[in-house]
PDB file of N, CA and C in Angstrom:
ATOM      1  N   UNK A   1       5.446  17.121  17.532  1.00  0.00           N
ATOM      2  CA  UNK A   1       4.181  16.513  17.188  1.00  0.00           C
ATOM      3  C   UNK A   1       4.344  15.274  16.334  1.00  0.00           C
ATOM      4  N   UNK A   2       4.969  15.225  15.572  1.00  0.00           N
ATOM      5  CA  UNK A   2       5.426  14.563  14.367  1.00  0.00           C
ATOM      6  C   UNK A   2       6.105  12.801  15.178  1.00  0.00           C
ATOM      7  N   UNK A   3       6.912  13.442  15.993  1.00  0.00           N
ATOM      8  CA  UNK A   3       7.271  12.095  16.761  1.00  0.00           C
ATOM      9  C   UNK A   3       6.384  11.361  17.677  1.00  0.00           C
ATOM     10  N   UNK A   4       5.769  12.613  18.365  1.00  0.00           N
ATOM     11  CA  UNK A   4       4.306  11.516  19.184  1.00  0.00           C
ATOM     12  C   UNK A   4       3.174  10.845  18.205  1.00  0.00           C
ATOM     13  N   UNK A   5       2.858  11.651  16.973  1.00  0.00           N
ATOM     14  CA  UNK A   5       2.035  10.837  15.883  1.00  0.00           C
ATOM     15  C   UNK A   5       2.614   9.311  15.781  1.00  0.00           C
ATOM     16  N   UNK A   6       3.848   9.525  15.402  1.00  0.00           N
ATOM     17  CA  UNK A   6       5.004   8.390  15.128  1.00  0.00           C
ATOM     18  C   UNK A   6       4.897   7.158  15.961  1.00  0.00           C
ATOM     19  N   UNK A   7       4.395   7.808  17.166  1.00  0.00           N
ATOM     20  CA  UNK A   7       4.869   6.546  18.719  1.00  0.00           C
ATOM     21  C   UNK A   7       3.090   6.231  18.596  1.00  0.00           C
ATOM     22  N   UNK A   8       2.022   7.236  18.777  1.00  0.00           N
ATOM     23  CA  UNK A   8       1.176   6.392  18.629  1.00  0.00           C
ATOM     24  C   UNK A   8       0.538   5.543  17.294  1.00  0.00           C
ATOM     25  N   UNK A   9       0.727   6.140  16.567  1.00  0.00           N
ATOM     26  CA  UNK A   9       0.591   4.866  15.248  1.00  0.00           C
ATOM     27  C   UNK A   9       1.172   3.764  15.401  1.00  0.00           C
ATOM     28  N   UNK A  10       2.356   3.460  15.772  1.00  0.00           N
ATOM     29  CA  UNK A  10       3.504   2.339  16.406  1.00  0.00           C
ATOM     30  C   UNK A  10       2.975   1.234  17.656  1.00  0.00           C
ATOM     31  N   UNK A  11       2.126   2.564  18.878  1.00  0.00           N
ATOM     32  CA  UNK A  11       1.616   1.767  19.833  1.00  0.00           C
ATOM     33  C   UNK A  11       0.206   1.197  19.070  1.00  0.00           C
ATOM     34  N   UNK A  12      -0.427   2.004  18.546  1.00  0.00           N
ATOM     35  CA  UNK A  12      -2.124   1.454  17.858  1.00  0.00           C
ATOM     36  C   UNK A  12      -1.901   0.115  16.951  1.00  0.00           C
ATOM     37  N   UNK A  13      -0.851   0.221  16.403  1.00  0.00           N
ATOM     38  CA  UNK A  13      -0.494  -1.014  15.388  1.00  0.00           C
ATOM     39  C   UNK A  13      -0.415  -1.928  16.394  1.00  0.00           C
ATOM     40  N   UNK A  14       0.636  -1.858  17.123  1.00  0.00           N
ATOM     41  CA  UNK A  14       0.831  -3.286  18.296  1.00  0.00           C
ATOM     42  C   UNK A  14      -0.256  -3.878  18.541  1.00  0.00           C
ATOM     43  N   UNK A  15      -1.623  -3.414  18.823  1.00  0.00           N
ATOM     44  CA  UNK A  15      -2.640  -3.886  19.108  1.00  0.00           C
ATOM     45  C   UNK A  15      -3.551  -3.564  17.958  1.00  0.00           C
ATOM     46  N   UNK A  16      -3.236  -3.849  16.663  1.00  0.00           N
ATOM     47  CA  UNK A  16      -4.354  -4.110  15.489  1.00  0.00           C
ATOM     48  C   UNK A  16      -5.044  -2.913  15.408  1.00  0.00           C
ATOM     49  N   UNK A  17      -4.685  -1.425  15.979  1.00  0.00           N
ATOM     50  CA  UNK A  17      -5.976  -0.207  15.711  1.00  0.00           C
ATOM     51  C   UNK A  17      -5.169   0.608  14.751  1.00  0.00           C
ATOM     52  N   UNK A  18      -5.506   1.408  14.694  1.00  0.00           N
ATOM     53  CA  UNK A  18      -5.220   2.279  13.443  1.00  0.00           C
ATOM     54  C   UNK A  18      -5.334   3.849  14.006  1.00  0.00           C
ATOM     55  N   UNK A  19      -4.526   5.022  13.366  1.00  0.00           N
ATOM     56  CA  UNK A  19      -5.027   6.399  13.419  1.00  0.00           C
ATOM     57  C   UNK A  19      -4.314   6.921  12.388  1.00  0.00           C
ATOM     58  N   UNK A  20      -4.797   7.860  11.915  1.00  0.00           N
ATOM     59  CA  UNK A  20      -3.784   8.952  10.834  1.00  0.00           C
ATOM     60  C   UNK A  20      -2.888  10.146  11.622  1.00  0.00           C
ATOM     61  N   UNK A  21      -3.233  10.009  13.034  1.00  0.00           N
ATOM     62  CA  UNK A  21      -2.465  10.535  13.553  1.00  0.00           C
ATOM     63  C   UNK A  21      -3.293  11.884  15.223  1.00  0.00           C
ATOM     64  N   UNK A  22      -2.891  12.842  15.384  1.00  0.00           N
ATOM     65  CA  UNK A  22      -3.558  14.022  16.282  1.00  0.00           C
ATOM     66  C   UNK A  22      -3.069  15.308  16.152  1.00  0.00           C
ATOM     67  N   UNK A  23      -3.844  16.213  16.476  1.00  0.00           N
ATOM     68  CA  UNK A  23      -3.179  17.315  16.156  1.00  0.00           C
ATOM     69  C   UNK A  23      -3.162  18.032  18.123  1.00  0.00           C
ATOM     70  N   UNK A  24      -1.746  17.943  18.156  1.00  0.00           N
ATOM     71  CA  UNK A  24      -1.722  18.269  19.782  1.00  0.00           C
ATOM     72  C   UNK A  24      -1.773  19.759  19.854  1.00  0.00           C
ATOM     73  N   UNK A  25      -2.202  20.028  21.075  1.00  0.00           N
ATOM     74  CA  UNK A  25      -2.705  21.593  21.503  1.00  0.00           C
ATOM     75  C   UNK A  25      -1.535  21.995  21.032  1.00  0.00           C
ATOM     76  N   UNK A  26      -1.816  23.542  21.076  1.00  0.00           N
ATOM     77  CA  UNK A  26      -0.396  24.506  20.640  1.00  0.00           C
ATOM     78  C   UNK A  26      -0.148  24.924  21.960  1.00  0.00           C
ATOM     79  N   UNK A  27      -0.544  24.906  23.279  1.00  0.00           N
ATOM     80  CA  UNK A  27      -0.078  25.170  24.389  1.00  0.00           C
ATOM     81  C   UNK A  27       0.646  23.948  24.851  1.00  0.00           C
ATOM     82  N   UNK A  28       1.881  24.451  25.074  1.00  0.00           N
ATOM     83  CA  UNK A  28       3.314  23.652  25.864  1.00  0.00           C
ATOM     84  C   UNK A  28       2.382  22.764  27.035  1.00  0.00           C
ATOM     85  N   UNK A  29       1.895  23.448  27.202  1.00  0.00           N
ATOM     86  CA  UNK A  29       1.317  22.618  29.161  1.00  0.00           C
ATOM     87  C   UNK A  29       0.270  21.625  28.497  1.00  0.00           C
ATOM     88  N   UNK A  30      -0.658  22.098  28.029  1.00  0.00           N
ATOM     89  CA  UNK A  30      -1.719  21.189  27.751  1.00  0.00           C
ATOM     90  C   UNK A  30      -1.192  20.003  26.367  1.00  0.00           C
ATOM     91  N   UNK A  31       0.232  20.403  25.641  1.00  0.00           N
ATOM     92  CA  UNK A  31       0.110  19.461  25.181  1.00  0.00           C
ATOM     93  C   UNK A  31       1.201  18.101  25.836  1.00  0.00           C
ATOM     94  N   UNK A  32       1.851  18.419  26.909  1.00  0.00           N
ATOM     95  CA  UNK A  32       2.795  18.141  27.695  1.00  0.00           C
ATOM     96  C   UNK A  32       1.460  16.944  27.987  1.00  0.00           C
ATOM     97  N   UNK A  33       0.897  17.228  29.052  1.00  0.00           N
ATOM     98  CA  UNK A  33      -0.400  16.954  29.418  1.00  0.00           C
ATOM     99  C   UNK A  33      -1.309  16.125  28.831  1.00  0.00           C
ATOM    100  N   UNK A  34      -1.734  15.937  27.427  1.00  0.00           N
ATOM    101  CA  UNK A  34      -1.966  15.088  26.427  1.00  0.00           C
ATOM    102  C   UNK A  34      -1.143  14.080  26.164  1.00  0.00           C
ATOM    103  N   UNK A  35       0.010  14.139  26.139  1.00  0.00           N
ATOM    104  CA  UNK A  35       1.285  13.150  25.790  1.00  0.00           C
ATOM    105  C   UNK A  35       1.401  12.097  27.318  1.00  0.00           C
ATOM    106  N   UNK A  36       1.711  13.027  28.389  1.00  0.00           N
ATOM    107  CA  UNK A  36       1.609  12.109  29.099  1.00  0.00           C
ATOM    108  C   UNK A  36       0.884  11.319  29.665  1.00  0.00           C
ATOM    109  N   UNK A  37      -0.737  11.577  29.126  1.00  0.00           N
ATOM    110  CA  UNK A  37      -1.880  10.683  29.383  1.00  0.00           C
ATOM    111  C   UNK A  37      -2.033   9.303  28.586  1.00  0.00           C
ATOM    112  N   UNK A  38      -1.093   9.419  27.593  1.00  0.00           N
ATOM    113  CA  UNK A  38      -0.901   8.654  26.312  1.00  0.00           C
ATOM    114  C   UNK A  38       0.353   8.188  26.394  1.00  0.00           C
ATOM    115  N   UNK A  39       1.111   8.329  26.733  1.00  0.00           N
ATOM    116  CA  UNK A  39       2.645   7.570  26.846  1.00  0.00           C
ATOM    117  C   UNK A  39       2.382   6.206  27.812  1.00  0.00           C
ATOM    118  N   UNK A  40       2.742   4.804  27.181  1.00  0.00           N
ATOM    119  CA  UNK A  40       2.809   3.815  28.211  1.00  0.00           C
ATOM    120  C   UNK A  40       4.258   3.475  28.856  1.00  0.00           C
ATOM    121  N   UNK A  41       4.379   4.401  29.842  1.00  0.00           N
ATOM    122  CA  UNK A  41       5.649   3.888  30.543  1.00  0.00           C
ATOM    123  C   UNK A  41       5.034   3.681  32.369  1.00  0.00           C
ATOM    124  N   UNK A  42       6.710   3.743  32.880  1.00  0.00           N
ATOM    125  CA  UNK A  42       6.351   3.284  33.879  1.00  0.00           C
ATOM    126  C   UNK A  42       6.452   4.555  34.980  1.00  0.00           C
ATOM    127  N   UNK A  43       5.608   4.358  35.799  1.00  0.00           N
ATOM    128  CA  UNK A  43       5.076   5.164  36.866  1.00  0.00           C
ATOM    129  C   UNK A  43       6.329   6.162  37.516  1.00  0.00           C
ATOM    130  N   UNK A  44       7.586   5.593  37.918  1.00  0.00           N
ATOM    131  CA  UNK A  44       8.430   6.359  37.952  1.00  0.00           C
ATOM    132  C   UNK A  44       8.825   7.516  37.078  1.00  0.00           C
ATOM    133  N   UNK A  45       8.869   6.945  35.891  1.00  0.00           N
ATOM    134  CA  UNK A  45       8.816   8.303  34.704  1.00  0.00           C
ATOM    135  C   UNK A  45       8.032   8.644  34.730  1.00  0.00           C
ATOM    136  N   UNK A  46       6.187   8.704  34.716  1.00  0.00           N
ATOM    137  CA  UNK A  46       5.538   9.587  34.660  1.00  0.00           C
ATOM    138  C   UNK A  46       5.999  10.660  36.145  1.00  0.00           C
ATOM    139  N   UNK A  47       6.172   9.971  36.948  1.00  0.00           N
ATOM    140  CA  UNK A  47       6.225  10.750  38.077  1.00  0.00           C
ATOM    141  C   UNK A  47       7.102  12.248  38.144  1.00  0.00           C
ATOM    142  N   UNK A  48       8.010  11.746  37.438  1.00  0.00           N
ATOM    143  CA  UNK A  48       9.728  12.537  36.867  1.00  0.00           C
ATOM    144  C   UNK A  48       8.841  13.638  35.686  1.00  0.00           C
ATOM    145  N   UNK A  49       8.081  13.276  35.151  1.00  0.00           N
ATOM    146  CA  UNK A  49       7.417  14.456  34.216  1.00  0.00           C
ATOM    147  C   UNK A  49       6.239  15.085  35.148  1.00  0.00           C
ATOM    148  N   UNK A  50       6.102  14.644  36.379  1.00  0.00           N
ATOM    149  CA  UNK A  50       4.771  15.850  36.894  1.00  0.00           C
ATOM    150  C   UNK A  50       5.484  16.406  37.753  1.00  0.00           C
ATOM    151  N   UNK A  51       6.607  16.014  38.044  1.00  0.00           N
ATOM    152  CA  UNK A  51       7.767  17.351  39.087  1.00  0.00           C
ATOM    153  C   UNK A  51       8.365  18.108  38.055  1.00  0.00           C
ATOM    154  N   UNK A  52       8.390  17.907  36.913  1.00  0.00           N
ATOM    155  CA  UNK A  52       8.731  18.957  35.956  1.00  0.00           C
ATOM    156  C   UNK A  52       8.009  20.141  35.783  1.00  0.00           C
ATOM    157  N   UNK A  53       8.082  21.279  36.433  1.00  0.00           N
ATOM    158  CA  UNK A  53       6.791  22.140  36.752  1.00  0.00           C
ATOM    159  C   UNK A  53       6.741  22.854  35.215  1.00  0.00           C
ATOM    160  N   UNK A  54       8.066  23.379  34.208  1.00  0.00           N
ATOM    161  CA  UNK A  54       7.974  24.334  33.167  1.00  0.00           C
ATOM    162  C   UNK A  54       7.884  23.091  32.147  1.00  0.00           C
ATOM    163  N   UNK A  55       6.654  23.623  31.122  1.00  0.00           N
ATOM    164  CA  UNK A  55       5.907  22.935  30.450  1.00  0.00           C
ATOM    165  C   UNK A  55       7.164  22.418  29.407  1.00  0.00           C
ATOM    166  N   UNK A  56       7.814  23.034  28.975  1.00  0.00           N
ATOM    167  CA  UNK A  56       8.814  22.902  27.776  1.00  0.00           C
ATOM    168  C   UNK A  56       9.737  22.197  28.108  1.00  0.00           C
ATOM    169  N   UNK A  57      10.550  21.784  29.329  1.00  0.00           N
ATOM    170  CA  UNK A  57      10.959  21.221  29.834  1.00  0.00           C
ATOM    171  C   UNK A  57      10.307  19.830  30.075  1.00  0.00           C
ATOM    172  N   UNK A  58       8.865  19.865  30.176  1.00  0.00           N
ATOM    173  CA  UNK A  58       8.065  18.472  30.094  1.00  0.00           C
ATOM    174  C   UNK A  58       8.290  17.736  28.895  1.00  0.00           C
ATOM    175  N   UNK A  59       8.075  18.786  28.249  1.00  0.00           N
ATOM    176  CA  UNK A  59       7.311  17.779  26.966  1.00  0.00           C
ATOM    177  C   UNK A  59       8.949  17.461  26.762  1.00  0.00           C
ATOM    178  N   UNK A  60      10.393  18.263  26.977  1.00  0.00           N
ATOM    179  CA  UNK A  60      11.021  17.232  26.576  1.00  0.00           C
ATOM    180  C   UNK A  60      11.525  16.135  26.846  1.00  0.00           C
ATOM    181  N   UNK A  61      11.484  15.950  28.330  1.00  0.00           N
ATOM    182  CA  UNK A  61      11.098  14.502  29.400  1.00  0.00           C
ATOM    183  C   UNK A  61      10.628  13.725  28.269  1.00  0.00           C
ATOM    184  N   UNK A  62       9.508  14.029  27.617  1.00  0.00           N
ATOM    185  CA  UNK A  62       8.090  13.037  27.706  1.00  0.00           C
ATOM    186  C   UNK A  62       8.635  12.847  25.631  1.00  0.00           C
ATOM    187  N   UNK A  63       9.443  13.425  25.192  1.00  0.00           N
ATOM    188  CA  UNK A  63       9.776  13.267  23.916  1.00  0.00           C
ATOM    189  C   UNK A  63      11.034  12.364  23.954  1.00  0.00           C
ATOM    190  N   UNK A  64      12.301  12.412  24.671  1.00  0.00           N
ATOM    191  CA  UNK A  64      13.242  11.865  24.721  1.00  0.00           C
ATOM    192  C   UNK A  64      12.830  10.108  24.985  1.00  0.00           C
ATOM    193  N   UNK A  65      11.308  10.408  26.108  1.00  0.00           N
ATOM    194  CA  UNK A  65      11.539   8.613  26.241  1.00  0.00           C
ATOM    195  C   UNK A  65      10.416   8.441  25.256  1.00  0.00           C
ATOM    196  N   UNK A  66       9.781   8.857  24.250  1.00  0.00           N
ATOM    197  CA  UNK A  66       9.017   8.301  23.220  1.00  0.00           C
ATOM    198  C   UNK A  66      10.199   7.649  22.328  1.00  0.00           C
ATOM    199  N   UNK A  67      11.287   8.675  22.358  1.00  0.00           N
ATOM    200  CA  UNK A  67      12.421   8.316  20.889  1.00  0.00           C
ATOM    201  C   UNK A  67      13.250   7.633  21.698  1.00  0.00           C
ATOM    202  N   UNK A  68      13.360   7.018  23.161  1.00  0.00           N
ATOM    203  CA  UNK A  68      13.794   5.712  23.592  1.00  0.00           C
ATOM    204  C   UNK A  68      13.234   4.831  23.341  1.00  0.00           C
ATOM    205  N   UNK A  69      11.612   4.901  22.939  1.00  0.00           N
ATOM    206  CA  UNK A  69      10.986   3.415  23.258  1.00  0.00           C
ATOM    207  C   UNK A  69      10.279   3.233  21.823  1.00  0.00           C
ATOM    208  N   UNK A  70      10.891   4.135  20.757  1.00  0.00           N
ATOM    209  CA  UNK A  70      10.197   3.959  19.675  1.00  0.00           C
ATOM    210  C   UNK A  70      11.193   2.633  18.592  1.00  0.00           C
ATOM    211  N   UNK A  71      12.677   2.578  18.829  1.00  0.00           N
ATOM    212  CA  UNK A  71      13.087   1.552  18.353  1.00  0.00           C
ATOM    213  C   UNK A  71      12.648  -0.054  18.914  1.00  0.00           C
ATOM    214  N   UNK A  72      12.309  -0.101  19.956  1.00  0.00           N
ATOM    215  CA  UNK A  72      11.886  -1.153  20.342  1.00  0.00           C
ATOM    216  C   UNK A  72      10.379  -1.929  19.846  1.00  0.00           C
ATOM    217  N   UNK A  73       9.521  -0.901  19.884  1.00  0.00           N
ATOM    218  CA  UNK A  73       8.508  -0.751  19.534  1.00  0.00           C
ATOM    219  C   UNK A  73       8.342  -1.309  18.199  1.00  0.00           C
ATOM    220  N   UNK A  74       9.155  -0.520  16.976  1.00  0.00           N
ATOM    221  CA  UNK A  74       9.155  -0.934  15.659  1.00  0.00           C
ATOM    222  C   UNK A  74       9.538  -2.276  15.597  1.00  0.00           C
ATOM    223  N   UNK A  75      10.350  -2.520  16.339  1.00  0.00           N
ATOM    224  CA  UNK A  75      11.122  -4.049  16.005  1.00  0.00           C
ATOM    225  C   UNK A  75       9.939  -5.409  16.572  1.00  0.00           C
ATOM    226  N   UNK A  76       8.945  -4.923  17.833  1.00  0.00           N
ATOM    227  CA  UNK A  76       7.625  -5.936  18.139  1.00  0.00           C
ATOM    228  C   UNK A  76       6.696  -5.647  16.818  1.00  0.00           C
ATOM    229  N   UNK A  77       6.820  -4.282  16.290  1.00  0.00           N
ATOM    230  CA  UNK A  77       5.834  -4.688  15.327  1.00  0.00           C
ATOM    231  C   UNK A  77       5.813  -5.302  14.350  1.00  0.00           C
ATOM    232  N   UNK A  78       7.839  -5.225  13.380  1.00  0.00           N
ATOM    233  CA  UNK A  78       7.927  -6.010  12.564  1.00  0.00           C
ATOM    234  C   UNK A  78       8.244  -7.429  13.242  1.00  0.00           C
ATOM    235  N   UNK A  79       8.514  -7.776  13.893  1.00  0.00           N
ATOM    236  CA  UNK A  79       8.015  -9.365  14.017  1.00  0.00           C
ATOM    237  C   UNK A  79       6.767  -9.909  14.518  1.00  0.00           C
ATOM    238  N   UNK A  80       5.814  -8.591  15.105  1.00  0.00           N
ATOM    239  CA  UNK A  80       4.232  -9.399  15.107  1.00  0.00           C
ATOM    240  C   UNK A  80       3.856  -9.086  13.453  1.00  0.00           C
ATOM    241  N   UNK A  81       3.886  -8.366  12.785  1.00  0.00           N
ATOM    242  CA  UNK A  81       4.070  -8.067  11.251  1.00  0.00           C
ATOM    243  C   UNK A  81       4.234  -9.717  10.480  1.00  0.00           C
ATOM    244  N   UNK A  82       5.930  -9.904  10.623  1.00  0.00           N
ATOM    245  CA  UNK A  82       6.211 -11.437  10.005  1.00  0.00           C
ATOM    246  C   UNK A  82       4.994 -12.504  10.463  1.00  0.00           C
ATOM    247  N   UNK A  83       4.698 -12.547  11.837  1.00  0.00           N
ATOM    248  CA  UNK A  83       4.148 -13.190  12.390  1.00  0.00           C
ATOM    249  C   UNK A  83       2.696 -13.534  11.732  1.00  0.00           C
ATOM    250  N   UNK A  84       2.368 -12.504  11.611  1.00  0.00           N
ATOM    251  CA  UNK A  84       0.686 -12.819  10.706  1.00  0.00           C
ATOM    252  C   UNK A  84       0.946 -13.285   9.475  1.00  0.00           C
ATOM    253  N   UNK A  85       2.080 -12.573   8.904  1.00  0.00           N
ATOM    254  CA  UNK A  85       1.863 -12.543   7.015  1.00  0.00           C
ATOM    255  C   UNK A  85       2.766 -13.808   6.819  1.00  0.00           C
ATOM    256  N   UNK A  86       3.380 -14.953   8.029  1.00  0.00           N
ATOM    257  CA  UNK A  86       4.079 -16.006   7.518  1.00  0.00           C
ATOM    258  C   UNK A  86       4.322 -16.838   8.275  1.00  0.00           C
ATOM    259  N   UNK A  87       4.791 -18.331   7.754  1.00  0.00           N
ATOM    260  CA  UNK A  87       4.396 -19.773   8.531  1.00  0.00           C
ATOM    261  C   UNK A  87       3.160 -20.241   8.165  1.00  0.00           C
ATOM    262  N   UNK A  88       3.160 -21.324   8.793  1.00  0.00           N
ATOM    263  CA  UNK A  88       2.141 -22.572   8.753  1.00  0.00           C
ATOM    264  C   UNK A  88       0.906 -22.184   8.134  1.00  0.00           C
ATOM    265  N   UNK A  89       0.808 -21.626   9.544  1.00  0.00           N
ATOM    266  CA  UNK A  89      -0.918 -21.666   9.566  1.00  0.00           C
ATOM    267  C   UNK A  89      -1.520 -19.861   8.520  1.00  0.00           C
ATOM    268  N   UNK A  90      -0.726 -19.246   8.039  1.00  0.00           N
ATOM    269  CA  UNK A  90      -0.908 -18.353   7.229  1.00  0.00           C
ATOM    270  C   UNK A  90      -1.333 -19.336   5.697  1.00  0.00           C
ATOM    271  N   UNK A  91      -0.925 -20.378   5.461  1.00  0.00           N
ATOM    272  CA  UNK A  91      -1.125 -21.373   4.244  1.00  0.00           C
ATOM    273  C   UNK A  91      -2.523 -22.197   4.496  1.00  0.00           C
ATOM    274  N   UNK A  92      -3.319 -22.160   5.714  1.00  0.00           N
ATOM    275  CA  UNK A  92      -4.292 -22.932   6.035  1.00  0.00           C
ATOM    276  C   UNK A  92      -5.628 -22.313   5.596  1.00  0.00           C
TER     277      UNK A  92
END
């Protein structure tokens, strides 16, 4: 849970929104299911998590590529981050 909070606070920042976070179902399937409605990847991987028929096995599909795409992620935010708070036109 703790790491999908992580990825969407990360994705909401990229685009200026905000959350304190979610509290995902306690069922494996439905929260498998939640995550992957919310994960922005690409269609091939989602695809690779809906032939995953046992839920626990999903969600860890769907956790491994959050904590692939969460270093990348941090690094657009700290330079859209620098980006607002410095240069030129931050002095105007």
């Amino acid at each position: 849970g703790e790491l999908f909070n992580e990825y969407l606070r990360t994705y909401l920042s990229l685009g200026d929104q905000y959350t304190r976070g979610v509290s995902l179902p306690d069922d494996p399937g439905e929260a498998a299911d939640y995550i992957a409605a919310r994960v922005e990847t690409g269609t091939a991987i989602k695809q690779s998590w809906l032939e995953e028929l046992r839920p626990e096995a999903r969600l860890l599909l769907e956790l491994e590529t959050i904590a692939g795409d969460l270093p990348d992620m941090r690094q657009r935010l700290a330079m859209r981050r620098r980006q607002k708070t410095s240069g030129f036109a931050v002095l105007n």
